[in-house]
N, C-alpha and C. Protein backbone atom coordinates (compact mmCIF):
# COMPACT_ATOMS: atom_id res chain seq x y z
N UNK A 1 168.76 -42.70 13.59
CA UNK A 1 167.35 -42.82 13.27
C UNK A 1 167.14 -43.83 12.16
N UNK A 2 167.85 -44.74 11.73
CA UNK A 2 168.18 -45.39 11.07
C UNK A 2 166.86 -46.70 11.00
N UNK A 3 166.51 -46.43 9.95
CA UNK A 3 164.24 -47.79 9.90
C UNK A 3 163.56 -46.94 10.51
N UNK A 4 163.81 -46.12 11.31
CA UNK A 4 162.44 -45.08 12.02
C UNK A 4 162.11 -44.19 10.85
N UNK A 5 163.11 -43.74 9.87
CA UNK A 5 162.49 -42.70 8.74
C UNK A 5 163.24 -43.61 7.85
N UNK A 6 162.66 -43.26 6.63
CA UNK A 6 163.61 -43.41 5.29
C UNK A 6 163.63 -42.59 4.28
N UNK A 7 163.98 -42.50 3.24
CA UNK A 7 164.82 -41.70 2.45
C UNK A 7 164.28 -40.29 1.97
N UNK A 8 162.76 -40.64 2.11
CA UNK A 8 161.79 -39.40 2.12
C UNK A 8 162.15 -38.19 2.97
N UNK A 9 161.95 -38.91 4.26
CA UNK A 9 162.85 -38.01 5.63
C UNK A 9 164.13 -37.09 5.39
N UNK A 10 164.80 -38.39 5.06
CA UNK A 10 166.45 -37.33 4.61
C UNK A 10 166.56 -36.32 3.06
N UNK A 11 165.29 -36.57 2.21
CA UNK A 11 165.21 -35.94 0.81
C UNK A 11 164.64 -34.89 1.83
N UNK A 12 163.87 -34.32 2.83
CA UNK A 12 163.11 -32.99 2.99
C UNK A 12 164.60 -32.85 3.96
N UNK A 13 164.71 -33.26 4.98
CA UNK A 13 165.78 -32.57 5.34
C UNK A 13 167.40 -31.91 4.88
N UNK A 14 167.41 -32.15 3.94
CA UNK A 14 168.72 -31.92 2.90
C UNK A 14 168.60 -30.33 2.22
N UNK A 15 168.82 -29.55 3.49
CA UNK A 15 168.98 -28.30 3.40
C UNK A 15 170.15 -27.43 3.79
N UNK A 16 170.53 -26.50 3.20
CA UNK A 16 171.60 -25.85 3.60
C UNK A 16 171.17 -24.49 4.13
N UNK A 17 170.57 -23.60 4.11
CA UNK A 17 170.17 -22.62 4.74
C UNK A 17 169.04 -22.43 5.40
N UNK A 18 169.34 -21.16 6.51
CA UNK A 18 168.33 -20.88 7.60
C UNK A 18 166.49 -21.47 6.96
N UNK A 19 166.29 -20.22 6.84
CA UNK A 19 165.31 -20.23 6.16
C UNK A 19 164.15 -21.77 5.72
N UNK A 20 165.09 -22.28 5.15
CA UNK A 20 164.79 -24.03 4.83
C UNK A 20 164.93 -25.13 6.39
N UNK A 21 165.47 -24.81 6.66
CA UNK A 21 165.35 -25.49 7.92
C UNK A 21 164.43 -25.35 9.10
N UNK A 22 164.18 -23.94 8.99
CA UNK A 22 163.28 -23.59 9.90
C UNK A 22 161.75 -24.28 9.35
N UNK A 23 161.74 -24.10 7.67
CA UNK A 23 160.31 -25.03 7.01
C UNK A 23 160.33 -26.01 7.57
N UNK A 24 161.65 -27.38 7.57
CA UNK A 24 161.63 -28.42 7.77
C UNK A 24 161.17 -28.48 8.99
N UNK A 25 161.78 -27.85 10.66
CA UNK A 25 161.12 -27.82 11.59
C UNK A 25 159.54 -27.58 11.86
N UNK A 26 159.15 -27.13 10.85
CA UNK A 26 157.88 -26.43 10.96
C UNK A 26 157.16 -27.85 10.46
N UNK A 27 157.52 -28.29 9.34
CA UNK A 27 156.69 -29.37 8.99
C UNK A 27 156.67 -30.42 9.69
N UNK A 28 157.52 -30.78 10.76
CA UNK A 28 157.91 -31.87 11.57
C UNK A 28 157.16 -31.23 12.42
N UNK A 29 156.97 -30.80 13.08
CA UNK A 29 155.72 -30.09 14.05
C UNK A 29 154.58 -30.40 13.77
N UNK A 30 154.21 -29.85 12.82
CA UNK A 30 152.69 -30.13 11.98
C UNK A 30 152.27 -31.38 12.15
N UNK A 31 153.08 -32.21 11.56
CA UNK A 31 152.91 -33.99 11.53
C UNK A 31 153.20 -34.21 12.97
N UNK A 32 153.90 -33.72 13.81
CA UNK A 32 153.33 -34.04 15.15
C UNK A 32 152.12 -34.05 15.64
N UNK A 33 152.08 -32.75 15.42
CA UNK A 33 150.19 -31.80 16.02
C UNK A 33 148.94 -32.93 15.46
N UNK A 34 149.17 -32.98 14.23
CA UNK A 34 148.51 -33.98 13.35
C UNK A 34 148.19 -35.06 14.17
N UNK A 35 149.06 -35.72 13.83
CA UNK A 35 149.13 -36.93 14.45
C UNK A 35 148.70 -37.14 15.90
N UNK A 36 149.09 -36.59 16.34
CA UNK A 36 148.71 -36.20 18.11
C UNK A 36 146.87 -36.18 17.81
N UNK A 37 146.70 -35.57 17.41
CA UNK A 37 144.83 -35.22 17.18
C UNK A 37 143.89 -36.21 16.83
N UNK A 38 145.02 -36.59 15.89
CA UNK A 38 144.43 -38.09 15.14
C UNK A 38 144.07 -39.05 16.81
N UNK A 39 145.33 -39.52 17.11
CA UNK A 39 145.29 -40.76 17.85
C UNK A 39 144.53 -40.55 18.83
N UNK A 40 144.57 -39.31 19.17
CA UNK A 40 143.68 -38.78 20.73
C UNK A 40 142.43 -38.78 20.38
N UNK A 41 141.71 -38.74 18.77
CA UNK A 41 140.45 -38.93 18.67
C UNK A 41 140.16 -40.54 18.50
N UNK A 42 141.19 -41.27 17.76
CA UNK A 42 140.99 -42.33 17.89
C UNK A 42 140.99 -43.47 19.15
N UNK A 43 141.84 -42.90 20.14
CA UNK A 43 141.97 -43.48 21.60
C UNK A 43 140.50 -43.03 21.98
N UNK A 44 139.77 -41.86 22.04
CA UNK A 44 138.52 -41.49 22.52
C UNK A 44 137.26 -42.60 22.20
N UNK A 45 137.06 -42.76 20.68
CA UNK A 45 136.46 -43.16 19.99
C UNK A 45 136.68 -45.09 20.12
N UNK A 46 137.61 -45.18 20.60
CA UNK A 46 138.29 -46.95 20.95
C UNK A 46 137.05 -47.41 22.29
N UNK A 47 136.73 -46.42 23.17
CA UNK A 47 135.98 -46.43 24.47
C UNK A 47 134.44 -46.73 24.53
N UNK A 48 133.92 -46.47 23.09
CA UNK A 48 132.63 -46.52 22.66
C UNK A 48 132.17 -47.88 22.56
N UNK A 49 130.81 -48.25 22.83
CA UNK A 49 130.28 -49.37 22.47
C UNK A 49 130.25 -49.57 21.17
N UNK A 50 129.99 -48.91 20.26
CA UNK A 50 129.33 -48.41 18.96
C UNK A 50 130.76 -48.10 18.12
N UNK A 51 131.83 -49.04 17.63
CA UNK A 51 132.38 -48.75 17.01
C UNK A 51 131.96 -48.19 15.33
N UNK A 52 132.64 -46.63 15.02
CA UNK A 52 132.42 -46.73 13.56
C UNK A 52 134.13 -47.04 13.21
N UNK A 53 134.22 -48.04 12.28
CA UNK A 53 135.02 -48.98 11.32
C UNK A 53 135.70 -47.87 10.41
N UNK A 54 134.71 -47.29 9.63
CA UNK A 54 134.78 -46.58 8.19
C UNK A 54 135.54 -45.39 8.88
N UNK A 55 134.90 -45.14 9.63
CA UNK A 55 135.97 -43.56 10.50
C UNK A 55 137.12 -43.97 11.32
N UNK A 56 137.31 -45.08 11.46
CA UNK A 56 138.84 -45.59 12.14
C UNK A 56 139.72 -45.85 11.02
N UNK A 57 139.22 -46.63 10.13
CA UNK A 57 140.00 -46.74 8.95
C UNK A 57 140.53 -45.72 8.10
N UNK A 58 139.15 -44.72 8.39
CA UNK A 58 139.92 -43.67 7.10
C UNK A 58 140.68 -42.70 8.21
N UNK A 59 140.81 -42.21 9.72
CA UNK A 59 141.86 -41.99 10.31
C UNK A 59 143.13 -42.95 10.05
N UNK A 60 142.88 -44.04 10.29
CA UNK A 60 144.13 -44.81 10.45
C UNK A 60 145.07 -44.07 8.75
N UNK A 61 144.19 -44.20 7.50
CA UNK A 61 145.05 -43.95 6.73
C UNK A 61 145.40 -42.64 6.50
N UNK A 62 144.95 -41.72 7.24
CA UNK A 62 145.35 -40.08 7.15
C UNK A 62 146.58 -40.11 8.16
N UNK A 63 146.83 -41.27 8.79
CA UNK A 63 148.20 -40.89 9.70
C UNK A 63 148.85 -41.70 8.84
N UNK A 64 148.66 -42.47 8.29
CA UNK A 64 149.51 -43.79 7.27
C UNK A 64 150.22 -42.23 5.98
N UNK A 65 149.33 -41.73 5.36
CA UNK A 65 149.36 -41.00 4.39
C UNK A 65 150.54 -39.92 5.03
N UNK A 66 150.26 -39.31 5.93
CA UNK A 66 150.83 -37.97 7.01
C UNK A 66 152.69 -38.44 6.77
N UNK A 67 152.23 -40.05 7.56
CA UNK A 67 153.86 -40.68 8.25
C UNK A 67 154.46 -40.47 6.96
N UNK A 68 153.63 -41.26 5.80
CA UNK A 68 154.39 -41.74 4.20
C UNK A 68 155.51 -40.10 3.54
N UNK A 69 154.35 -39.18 3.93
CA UNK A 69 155.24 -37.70 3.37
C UNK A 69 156.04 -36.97 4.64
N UNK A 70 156.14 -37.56 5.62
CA UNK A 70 157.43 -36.98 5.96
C UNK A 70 158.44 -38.09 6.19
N UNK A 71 158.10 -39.50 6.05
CA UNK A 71 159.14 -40.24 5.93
C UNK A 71 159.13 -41.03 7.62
N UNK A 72 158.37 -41.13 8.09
CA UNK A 72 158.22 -41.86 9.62
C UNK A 72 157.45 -43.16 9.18
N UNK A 73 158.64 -44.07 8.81
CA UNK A 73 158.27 -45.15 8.09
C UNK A 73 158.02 -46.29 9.12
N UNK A 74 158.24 -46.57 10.47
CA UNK A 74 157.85 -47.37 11.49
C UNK A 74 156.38 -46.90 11.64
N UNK A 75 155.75 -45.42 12.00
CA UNK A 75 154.46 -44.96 12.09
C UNK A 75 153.44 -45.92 11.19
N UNK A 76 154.42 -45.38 9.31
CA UNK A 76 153.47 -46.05 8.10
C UNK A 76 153.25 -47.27 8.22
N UNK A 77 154.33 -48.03 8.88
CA UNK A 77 154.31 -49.56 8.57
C UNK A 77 153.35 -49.96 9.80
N UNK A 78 153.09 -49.61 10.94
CA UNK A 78 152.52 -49.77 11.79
C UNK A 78 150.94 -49.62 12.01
N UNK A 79 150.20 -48.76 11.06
CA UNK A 79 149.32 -48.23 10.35
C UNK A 79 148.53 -49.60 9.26
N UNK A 80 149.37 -50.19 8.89
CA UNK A 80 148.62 -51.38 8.10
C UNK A 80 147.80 -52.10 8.96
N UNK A 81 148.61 -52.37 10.25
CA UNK A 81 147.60 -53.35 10.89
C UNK A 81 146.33 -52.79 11.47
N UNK A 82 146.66 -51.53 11.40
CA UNK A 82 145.15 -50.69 12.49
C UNK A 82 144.40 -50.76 10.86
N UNK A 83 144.61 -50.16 9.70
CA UNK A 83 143.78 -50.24 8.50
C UNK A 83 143.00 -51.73 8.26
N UNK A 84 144.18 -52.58 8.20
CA UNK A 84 143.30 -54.01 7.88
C UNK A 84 142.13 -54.08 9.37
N UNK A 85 142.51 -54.17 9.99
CA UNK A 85 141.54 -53.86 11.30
C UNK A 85 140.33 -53.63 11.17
N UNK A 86 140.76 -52.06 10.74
CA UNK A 86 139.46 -51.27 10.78
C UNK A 86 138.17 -51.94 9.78
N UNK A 87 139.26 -51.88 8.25
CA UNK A 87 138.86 -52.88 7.12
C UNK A 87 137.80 -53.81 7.56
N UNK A 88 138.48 -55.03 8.47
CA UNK A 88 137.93 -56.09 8.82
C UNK A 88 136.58 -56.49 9.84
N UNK A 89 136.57 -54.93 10.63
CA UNK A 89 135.99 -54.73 11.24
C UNK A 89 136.13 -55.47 12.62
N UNK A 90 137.29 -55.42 13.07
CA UNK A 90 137.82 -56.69 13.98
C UNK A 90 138.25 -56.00 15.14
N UNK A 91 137.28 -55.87 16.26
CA UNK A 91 137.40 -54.62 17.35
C UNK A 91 138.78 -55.13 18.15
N UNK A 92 138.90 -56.48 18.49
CA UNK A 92 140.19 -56.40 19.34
C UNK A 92 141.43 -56.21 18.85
N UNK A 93 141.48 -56.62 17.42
CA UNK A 93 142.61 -56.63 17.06
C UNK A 93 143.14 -54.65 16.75
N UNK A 94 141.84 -53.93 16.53
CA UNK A 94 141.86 -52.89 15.98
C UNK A 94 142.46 -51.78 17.28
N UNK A 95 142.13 -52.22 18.27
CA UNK A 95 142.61 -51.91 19.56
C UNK A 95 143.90 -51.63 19.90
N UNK A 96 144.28 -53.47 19.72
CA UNK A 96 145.55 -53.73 20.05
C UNK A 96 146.39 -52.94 18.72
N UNK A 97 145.99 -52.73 17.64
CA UNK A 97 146.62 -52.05 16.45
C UNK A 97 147.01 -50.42 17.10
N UNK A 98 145.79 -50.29 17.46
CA UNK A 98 146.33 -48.11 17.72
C UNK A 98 147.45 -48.28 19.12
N UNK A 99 146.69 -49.03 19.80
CA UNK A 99 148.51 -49.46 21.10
C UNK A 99 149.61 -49.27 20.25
N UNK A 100 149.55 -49.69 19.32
CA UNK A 100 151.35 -50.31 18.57
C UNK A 100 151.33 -48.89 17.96
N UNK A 101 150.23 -48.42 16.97
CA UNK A 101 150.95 -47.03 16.74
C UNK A 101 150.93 -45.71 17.43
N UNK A 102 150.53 -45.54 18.53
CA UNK A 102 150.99 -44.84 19.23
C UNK A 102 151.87 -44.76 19.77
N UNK A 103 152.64 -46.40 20.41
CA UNK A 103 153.73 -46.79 20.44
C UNK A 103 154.98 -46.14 19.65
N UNK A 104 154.40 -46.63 18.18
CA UNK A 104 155.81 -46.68 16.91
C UNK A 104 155.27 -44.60 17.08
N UNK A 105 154.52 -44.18 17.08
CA UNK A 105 154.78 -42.42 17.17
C UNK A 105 155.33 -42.05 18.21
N UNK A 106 154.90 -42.45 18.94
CA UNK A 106 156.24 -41.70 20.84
C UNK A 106 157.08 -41.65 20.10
N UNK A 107 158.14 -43.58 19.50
CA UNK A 107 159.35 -43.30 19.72
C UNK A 107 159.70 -42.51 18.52
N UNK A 108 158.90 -42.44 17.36
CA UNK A 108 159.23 -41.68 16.63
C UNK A 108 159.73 -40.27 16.89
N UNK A 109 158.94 -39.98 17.52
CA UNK A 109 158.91 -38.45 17.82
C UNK A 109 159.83 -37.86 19.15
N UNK A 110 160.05 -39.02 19.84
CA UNK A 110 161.11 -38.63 20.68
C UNK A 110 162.43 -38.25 19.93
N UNK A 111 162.71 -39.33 18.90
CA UNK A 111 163.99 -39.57 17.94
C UNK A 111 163.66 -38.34 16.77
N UNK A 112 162.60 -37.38 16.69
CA UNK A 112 162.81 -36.68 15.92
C UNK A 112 162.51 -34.95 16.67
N UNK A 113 162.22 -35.22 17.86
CA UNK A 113 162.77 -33.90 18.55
C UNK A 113 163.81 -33.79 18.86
N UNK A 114 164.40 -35.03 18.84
CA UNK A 114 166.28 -34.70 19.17
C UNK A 114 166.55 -33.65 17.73
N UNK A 115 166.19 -34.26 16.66
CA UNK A 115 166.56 -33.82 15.36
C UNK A 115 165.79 -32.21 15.57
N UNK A 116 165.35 -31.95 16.01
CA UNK A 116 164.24 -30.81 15.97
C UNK A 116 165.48 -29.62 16.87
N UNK A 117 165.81 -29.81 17.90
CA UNK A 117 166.44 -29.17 18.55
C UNK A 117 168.11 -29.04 18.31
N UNK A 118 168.36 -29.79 17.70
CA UNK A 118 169.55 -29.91 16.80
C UNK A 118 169.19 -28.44 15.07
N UNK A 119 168.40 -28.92 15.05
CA UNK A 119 168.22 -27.97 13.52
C UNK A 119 168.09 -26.11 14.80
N UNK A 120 167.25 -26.41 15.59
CA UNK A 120 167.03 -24.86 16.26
C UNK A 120 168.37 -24.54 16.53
N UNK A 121 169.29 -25.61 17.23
CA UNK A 121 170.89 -24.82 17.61
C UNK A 121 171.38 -24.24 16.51
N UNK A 122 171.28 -24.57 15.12
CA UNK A 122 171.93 -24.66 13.59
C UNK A 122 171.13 -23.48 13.28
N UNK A 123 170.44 -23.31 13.30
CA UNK A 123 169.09 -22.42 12.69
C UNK A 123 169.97 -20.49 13.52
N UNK A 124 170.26 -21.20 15.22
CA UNK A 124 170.46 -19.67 15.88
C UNK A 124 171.69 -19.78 15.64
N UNK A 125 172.96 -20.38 15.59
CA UNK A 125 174.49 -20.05 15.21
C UNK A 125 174.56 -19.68 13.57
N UNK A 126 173.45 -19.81 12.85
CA UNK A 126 173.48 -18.88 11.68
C UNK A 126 173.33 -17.63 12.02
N UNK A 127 172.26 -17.65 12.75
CA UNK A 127 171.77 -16.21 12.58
C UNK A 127 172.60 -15.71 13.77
N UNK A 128 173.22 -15.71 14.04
CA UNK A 128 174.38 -14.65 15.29
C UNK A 128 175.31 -14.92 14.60
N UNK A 129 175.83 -15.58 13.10
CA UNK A 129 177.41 -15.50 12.31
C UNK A 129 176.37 -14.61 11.13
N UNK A 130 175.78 -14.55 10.67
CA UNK A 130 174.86 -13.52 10.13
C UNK A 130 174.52 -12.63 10.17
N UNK A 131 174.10 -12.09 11.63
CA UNK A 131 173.87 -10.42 12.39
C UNK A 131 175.74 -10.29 12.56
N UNK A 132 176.39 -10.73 12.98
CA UNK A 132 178.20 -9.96 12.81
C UNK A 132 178.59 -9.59 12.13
């Protein structure tokens, strides 16, 4: 996963017991769900004649903000161009901006449900060397 997260990512995941890991899964979810809501209102809202700017922008930076604290640093970096966008008020480019981060979130999130289902195997071979 190496440029898809950085060091933020690996500072929350740097856990040694159940308990903590299961948070970490939990918060990686969240910023999924999140994120997912975000873009699906912003893909909705892309369809309108009547762009509002000020409400794309300040979405764009609630997923910029979201990516920054769990460390999905392709998402954050990807996020500038939909902000200046929105900023600029520049409908095609602002377009072609949420393409790219929805883009940079798939692969994010493909590359961090691997990690997701990796922590659940870790999470249940505790707890069955735990119940013995």
């Amino acid at each position: 996963m190496h440029g898809v997260v950085n060091d933020r990512f690996n500072e929350i995941v740097c856990v040694n017991n159940t308990g903590e890991r299961q948070c970490v899964v939990q918060r990686i979810e969240t910023y999924f769900a999140d994120v997912d809501t975000i873009l699906a209102e912003l893909s909705l809202d892309v369809d309108n004649s009547e762009v509002d700017f000020c409400k794309f922008a300040s979405l764009a930076r609630e997923i910029e903000d979201k990516s920054a604290s769990i460390g999905a640093e392709h998402v954050r970096l990807a996020c500038s161009d939909l902000i200046k966008a929105g900023d600029e008020m520049n409908k095609r480019v602002f377009f072609r901006s949420v393409l790219w981060v929805q883009h940079e979130f798939t692969s994010t999130k493909k590359k961090l449900d691997a990690f997701i289902q990796m922590e659940r195997r870790i999470i249940r071979i505790e707890r069955s060397k735990s119940s013995n």
